[in-house]
N, C-alpha and C. Protein backbone atom coordinates (compact mmCIF):
# COMPACT_ATOMS: atom_id res chain seq x y z
N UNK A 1 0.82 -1.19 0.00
CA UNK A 1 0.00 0.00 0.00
C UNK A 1 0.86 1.26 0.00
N UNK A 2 1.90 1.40 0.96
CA UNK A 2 3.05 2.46 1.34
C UNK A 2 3.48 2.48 -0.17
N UNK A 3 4.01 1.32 -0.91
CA UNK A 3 4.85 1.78 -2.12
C UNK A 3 3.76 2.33 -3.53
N UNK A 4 2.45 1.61 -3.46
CA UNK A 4 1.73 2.26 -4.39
C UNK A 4 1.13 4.28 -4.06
N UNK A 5 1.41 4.28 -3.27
CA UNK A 5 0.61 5.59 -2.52
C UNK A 5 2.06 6.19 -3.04
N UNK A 6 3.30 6.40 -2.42
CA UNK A 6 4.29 7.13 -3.12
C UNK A 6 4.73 6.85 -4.69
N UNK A 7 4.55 5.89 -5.52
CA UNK A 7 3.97 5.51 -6.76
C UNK A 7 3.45 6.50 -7.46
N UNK A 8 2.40 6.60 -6.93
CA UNK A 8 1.15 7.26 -7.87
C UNK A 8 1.76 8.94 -7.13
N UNK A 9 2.67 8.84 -6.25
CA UNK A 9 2.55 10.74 -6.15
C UNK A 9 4.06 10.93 -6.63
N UNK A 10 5.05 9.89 -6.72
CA UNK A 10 5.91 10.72 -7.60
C UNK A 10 5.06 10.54 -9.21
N UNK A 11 4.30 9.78 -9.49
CA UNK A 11 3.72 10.01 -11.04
C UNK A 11 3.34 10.88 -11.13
N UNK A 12 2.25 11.29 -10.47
CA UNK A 12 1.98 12.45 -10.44
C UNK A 12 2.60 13.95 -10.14
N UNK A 13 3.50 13.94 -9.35
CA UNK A 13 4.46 14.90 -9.29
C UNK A 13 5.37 14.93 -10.92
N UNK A 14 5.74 13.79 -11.72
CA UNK A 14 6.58 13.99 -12.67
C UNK A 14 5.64 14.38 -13.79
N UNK A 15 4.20 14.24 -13.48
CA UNK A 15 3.24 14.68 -14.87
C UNK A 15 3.21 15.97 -14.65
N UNK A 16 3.03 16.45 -13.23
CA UNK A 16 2.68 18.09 -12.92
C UNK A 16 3.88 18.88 -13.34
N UNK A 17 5.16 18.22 -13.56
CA UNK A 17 6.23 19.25 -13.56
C UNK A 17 6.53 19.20 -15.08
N UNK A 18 5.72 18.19 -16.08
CA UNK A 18 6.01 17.99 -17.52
C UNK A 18 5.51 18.72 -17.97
N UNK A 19 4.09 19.49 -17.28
CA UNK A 19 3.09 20.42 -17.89
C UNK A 19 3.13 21.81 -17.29
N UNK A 20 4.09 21.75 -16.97
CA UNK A 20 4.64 23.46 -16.29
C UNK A 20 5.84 23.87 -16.74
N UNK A 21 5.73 25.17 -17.33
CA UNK A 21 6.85 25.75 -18.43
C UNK A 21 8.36 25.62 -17.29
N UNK A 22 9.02 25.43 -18.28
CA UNK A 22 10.74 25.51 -17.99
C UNK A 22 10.81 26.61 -16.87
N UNK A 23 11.39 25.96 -15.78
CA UNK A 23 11.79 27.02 -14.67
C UNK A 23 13.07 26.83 -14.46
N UNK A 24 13.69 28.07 -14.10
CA UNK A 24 15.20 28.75 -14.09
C UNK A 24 15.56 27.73 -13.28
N UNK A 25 15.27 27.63 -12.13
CA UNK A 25 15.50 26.98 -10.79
C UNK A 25 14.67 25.69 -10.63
N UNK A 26 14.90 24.74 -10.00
CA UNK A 26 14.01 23.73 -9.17
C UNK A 26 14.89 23.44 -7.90
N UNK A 27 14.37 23.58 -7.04
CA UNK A 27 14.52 23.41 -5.51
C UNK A 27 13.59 21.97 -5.20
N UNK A 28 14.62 20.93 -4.71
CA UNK A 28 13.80 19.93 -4.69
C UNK A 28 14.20 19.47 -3.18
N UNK A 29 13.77 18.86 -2.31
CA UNK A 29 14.01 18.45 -0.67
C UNK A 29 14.23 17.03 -0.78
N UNK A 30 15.04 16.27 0.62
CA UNK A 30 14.69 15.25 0.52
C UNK A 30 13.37 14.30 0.45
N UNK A 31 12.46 15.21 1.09
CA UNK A 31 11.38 14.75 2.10
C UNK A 31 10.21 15.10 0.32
N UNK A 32 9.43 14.14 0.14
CA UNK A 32 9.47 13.02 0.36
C UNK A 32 10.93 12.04 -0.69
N UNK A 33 10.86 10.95 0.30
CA UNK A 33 12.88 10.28 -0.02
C UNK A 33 12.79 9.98 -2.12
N UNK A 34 13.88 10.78 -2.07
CA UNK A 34 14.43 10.81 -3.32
C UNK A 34 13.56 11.79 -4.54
N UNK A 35 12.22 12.68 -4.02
CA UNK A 35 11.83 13.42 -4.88
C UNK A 35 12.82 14.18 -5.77
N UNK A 36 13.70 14.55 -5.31
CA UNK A 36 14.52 15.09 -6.50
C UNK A 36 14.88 14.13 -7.34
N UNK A 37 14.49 13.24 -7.65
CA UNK A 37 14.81 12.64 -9.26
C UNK A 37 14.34 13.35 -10.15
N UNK A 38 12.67 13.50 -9.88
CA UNK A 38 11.81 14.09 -10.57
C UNK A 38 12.14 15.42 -10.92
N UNK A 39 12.99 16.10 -9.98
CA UNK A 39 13.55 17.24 -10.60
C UNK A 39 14.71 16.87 -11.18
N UNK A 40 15.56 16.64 -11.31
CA UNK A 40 16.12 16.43 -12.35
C UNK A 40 15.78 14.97 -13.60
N UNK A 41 14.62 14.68 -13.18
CA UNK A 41 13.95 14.34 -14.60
C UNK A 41 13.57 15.83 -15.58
N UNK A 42 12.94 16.12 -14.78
CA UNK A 42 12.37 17.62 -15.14
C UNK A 42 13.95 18.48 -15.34
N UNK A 43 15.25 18.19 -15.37
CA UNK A 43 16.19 19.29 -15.52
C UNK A 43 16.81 18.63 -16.92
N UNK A 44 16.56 17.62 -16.98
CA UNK A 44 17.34 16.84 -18.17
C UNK A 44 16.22 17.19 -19.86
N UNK A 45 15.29 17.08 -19.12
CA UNK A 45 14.25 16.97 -20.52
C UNK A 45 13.73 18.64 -21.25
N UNK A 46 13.41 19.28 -19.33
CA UNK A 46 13.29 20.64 -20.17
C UNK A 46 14.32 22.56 -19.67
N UNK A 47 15.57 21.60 -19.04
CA UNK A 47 16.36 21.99 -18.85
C UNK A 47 16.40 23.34 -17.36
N UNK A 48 17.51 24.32 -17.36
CA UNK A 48 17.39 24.53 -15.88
C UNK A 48 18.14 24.11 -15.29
N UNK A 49 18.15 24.77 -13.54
CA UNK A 49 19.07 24.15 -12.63
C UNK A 49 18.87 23.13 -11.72
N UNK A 50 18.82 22.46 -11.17
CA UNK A 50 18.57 21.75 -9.86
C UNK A 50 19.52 21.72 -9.01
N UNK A 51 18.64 22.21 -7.86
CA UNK A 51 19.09 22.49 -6.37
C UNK A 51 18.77 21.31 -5.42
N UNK A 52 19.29 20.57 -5.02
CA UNK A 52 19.25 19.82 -4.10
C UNK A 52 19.75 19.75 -2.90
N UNK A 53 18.70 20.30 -1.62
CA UNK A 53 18.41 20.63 -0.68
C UNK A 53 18.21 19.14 0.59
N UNK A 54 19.48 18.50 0.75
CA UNK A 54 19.36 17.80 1.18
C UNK A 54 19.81 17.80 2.99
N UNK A 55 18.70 17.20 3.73
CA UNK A 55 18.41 17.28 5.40
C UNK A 55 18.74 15.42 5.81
N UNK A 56 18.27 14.31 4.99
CA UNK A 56 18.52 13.22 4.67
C UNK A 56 18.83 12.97 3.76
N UNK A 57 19.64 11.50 4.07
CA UNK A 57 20.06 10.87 3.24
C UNK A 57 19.38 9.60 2.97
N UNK A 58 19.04 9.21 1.97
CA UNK A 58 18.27 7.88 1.37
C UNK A 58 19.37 7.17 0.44
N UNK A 59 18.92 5.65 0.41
CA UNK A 59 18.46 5.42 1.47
C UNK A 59 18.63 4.79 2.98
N UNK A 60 19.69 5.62 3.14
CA UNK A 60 20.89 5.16 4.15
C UNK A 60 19.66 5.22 5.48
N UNK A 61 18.80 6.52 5.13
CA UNK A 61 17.87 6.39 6.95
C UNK A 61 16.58 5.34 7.09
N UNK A 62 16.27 5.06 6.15
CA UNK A 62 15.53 3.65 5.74
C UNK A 62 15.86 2.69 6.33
N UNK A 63 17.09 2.01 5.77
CA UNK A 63 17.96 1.10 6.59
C UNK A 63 18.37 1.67 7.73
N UNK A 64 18.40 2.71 8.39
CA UNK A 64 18.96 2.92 10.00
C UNK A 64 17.65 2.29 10.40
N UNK A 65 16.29 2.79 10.18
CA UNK A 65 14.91 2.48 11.25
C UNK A 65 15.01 1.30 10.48
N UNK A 66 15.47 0.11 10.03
CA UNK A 66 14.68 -0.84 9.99
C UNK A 66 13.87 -0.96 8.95
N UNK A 67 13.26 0.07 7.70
CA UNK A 67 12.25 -0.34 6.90
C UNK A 67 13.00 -1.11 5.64
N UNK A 68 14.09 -0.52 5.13
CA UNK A 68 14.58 -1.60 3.70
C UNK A 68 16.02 -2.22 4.49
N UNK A 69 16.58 -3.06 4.39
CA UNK A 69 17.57 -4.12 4.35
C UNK A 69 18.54 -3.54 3.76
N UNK A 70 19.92 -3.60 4.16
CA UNK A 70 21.00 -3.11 4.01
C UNK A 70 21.37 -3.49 2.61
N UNK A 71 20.96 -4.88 2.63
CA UNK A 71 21.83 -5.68 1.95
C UNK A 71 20.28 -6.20 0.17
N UNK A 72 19.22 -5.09 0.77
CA UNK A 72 18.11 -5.53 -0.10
C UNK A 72 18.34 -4.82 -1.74
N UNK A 73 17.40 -5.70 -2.57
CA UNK A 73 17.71 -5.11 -4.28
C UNK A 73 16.81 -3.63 -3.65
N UNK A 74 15.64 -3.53 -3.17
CA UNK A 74 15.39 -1.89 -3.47
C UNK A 74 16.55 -0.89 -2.75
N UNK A 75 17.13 -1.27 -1.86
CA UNK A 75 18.32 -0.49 -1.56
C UNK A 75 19.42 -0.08 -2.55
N UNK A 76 19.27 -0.97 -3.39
CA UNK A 76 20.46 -0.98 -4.05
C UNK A 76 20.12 -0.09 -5.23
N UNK A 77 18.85 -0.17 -5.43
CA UNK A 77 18.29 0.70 -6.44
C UNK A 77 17.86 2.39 -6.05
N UNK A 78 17.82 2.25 -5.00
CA UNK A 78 17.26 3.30 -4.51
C UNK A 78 19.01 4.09 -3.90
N UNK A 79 19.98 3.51 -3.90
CA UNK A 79 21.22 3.72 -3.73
C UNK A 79 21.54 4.28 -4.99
N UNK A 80 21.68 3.62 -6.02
CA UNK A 80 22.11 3.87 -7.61
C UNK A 80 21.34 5.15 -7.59
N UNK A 81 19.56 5.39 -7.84
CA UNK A 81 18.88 6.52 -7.87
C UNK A 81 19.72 7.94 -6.92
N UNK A 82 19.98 7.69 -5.72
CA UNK A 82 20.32 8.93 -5.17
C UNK A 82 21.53 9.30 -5.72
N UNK A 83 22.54 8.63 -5.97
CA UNK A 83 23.84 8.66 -6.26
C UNK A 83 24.06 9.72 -7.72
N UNK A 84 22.76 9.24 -8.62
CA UNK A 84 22.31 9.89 -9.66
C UNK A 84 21.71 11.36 -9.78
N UNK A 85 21.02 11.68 -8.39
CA UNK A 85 20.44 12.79 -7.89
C UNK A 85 21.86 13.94 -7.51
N UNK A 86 22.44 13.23 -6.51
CA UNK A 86 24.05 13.87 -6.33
C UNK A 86 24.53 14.12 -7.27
N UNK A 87 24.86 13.23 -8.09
CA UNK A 87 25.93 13.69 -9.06
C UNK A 87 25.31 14.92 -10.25
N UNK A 88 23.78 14.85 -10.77
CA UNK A 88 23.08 15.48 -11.51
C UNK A 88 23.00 16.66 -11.07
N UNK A 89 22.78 16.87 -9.58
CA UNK A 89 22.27 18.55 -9.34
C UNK A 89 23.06 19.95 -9.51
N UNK A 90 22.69 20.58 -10.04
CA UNK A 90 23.46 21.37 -9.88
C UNK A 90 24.28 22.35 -9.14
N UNK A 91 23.39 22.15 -7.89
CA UNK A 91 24.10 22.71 -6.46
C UNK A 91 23.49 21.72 -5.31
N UNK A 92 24.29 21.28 -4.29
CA UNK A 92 23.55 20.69 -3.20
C UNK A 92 23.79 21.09 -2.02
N UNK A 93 22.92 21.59 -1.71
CA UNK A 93 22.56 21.96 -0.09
C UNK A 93 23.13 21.30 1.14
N UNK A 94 23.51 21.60 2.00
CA UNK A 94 23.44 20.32 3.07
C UNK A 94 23.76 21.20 4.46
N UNK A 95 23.49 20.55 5.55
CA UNK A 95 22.97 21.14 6.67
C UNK A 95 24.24 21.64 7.55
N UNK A 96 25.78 20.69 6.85
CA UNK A 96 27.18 21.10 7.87
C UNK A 96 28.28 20.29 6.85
N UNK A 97 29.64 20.15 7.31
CA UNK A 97 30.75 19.89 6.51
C UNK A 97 30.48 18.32 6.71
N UNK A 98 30.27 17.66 7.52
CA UNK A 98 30.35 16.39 7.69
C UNK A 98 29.45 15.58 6.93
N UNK A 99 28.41 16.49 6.56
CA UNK A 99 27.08 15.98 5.67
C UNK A 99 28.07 15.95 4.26
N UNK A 100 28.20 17.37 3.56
CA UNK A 100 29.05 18.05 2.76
C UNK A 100 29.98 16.79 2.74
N UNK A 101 30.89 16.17 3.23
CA UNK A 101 31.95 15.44 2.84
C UNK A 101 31.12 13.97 2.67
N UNK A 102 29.90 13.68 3.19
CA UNK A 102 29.55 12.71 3.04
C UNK A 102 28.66 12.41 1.64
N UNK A 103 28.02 13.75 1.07
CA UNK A 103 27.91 13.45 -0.40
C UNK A 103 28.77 13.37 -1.32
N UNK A 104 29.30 14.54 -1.00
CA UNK A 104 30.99 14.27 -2.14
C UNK A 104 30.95 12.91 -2.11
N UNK A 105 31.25 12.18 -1.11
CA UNK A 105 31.75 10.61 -1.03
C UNK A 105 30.69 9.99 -1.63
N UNK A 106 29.58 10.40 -2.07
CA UNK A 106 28.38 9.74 -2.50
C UNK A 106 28.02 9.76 -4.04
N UNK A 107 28.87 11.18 -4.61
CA UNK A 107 28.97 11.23 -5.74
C UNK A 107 28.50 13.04 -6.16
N UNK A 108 28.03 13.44 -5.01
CA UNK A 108 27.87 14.97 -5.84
C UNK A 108 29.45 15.44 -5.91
N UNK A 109 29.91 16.68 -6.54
CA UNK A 109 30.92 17.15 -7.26
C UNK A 109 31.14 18.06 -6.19
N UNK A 110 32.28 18.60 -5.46
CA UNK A 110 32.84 18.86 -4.46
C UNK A 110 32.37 20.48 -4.37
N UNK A 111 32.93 20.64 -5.69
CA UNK A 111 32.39 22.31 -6.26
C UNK A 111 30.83 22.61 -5.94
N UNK A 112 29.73 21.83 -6.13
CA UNK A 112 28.48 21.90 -6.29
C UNK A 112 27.90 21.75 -4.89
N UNK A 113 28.99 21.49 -3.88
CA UNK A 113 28.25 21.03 -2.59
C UNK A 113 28.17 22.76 -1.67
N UNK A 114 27.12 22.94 -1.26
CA UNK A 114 27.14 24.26 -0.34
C UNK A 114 26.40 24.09 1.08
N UNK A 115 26.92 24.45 2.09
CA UNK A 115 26.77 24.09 3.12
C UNK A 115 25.90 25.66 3.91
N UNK A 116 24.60 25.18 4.34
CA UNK A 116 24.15 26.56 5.00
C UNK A 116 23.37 25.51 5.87
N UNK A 117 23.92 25.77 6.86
CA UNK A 117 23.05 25.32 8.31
C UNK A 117 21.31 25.63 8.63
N UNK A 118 20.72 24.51 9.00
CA UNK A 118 19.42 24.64 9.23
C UNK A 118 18.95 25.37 10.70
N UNK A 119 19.83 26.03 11.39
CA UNK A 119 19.72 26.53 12.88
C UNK A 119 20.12 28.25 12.69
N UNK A 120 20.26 29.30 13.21
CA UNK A 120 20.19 30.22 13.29
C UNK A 120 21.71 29.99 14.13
N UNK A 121 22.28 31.35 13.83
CA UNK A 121 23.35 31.30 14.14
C UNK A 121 23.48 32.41 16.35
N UNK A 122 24.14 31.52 17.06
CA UNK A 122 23.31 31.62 17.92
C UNK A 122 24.25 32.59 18.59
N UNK A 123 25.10 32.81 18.18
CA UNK A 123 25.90 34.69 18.54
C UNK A 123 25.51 35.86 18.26
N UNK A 124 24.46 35.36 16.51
CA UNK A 124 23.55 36.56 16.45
C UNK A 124 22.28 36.70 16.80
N UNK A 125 21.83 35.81 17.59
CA UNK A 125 19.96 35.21 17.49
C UNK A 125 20.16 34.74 18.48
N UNK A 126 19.73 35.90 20.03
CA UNK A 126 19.56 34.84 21.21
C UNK A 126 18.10 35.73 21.82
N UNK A 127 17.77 35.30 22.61
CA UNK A 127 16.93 36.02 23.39
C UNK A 127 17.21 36.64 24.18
N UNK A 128 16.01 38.03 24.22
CA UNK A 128 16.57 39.01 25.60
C UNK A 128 15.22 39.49 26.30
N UNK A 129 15.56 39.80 27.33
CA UNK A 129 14.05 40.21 28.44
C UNK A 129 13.30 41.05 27.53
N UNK A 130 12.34 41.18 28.07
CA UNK A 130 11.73 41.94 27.11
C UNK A 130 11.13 43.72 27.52
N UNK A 131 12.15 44.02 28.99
CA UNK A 131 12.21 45.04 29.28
C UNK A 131 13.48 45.56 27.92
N UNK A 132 14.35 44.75 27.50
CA UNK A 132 15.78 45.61 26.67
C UNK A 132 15.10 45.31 25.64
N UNK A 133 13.28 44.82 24.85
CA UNK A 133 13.62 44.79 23.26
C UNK A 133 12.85 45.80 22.72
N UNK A 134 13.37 46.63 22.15
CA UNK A 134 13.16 47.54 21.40
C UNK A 134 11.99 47.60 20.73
N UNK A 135 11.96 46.44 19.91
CA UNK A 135 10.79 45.73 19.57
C UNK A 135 9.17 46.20 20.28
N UNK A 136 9.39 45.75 21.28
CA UNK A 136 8.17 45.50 22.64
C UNK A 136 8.09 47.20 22.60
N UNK A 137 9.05 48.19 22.98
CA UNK A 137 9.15 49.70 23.14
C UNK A 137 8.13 50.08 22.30
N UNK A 138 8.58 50.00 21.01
CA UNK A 138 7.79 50.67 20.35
C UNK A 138 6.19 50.63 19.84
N UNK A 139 6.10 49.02 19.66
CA UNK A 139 4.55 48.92 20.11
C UNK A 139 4.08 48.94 21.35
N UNK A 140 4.35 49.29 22.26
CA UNK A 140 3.72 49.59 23.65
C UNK A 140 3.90 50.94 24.08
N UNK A 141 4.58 51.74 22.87
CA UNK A 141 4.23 53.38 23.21
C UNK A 141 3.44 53.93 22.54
N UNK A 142 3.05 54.69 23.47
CA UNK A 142 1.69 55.45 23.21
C UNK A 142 0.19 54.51 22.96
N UNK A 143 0.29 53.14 23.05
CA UNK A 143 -0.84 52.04 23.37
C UNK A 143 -1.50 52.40 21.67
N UNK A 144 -0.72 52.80 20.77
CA UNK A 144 -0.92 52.61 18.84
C UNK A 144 -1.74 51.30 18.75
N UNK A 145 -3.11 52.10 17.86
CA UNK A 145 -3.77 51.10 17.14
C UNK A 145 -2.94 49.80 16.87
N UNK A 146 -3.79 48.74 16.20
CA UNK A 146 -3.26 47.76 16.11
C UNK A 146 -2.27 47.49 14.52
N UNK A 147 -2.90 48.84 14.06
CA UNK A 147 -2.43 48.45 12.28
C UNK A 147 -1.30 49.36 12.43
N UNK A 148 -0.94 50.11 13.21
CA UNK A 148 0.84 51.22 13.61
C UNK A 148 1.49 50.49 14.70
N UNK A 149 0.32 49.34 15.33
CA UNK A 149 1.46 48.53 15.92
C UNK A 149 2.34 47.82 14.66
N UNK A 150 1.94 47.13 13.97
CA UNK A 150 2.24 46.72 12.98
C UNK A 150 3.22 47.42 12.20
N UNK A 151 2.67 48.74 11.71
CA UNK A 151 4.06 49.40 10.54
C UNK A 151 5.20 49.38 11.70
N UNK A 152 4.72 49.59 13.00
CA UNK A 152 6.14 50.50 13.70
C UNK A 152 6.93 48.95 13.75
N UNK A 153 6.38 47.54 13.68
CA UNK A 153 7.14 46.64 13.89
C UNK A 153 7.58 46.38 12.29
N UNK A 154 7.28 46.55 11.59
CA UNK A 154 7.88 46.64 10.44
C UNK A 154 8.85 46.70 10.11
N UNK A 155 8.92 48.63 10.47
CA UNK A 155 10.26 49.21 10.42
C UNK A 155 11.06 48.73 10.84
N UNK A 156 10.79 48.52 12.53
CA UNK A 156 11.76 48.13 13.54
C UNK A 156 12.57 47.08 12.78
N UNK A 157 11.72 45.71 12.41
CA UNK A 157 12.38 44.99 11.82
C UNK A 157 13.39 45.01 10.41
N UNK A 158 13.00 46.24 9.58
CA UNK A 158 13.51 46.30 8.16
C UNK A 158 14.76 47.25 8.68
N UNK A 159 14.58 48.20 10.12
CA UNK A 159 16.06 48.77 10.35
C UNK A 159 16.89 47.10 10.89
N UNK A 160 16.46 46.48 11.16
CA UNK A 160 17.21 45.38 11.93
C UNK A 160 17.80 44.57 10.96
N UNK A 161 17.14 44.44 10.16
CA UNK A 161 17.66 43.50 9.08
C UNK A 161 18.91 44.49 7.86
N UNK A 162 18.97 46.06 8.16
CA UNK A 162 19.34 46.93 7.92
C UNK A 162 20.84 46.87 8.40
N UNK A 163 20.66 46.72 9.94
CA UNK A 163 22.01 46.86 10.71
C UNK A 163 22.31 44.98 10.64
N UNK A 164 21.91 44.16 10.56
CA UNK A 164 22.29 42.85 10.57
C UNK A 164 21.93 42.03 9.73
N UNK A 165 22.22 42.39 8.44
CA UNK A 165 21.60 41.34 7.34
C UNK A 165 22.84 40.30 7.00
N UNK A 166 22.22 39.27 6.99
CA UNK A 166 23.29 37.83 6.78
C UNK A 166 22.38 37.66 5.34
N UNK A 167 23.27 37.45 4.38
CA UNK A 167 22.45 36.93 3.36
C UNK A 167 23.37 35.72 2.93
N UNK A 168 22.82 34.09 2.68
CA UNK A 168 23.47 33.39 2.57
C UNK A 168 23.00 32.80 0.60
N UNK A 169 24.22 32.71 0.46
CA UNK A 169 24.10 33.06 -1.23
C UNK A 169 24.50 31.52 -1.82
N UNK A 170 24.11 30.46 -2.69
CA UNK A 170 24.36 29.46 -3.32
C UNK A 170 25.20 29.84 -4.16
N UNK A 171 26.02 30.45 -4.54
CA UNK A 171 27.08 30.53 -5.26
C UNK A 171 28.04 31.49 -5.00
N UNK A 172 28.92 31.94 -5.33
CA UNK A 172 29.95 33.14 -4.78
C UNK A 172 29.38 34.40 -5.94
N UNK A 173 28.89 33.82 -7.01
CA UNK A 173 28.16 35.29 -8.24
C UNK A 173 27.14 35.53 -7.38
N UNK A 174 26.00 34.76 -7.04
CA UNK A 174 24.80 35.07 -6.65
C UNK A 174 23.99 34.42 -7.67
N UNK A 175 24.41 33.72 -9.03
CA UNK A 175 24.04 32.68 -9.58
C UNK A 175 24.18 31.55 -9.47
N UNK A 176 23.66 30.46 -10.27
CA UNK A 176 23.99 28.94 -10.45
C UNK A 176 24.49 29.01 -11.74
């Protein structure tokens, strides 16, 4: 039942992306395991980049819980498939260096691997009382409607992102 139900939705995922014009980009996740084929089915036929945004690995976490066999033919196929996903994408994501060295070893291209952490970086992003946040100040002065609570948090935030913008970029151009 499990394998016909993901069946019929990568089919359907590879019909929906056959009938949608050529996009610059495809951003594909692990989740659900190995959907990025389908994007780079979709990168081979009507061309584009593929980004592969990988949090797991398939189907290495399969075999950790127990559902496919180390040593089983869909492993082995589903091994060959990812290996194909790695090596095809055009940039791959991954969550730290240890991940990063572990696709390289898997077959993506060393160049193509980019590493941006899934956590907030916690020297710049901590919490503070909420007598020191600025934030809280300004919607709680003067007791402002609810829609200038709003712009004034706006601002607040667009000066913040003003004085502390991290922008994390997939390539060193700002292209693929």
């Amino acid at each position: 039942h499990r394998a016909f139900d993901y069946g019929s939705f990568y089919a359907a995922a590879a019909w929906e992306i056959s009938v949608l014009p050529r996009q610059d980009v495809v951003i594909a996740l692990t989740t659900p395991p190995l959907i990025a084929a389908v994007g780079l089915l979709a990168r081979r036929i009507k061309g584009g980049k593929l980004v592969y945004w990988v949090q797991d690995l398939y189907p290495e976490v399969a075999v950790a819980f127990g559902v496919l066999r180390a040593d089983g033919a869909a492993t082995r196929v589903l091994a060959r498939l990812s290996r194909a996903v790695l090596f095809g994408a055009d940039r791959v994501v991954v969550l730290g260096e240890a991940m990063r060295d572990r696709v390289v070893g898997l077959g993506a291209h060393a160049r193509n691997g980019e590493v941006i952490p899934n956590w907030s970086d916690a020297a710049a992003v901590r919490p503070i009382a909420h007598e020191w946040n600025p934030l809280r100040d300004e919607i709680a002065r003067d007791k402002l409607p609810m829609s200038q609570q709003l712009t004034a948090a706006e601002e607040r935030v667009a000066t913040l992102r003003k004085d502390h913008e991290r922008i994390t970029r997939i390539a060193d151009s700002g292209s693929l």
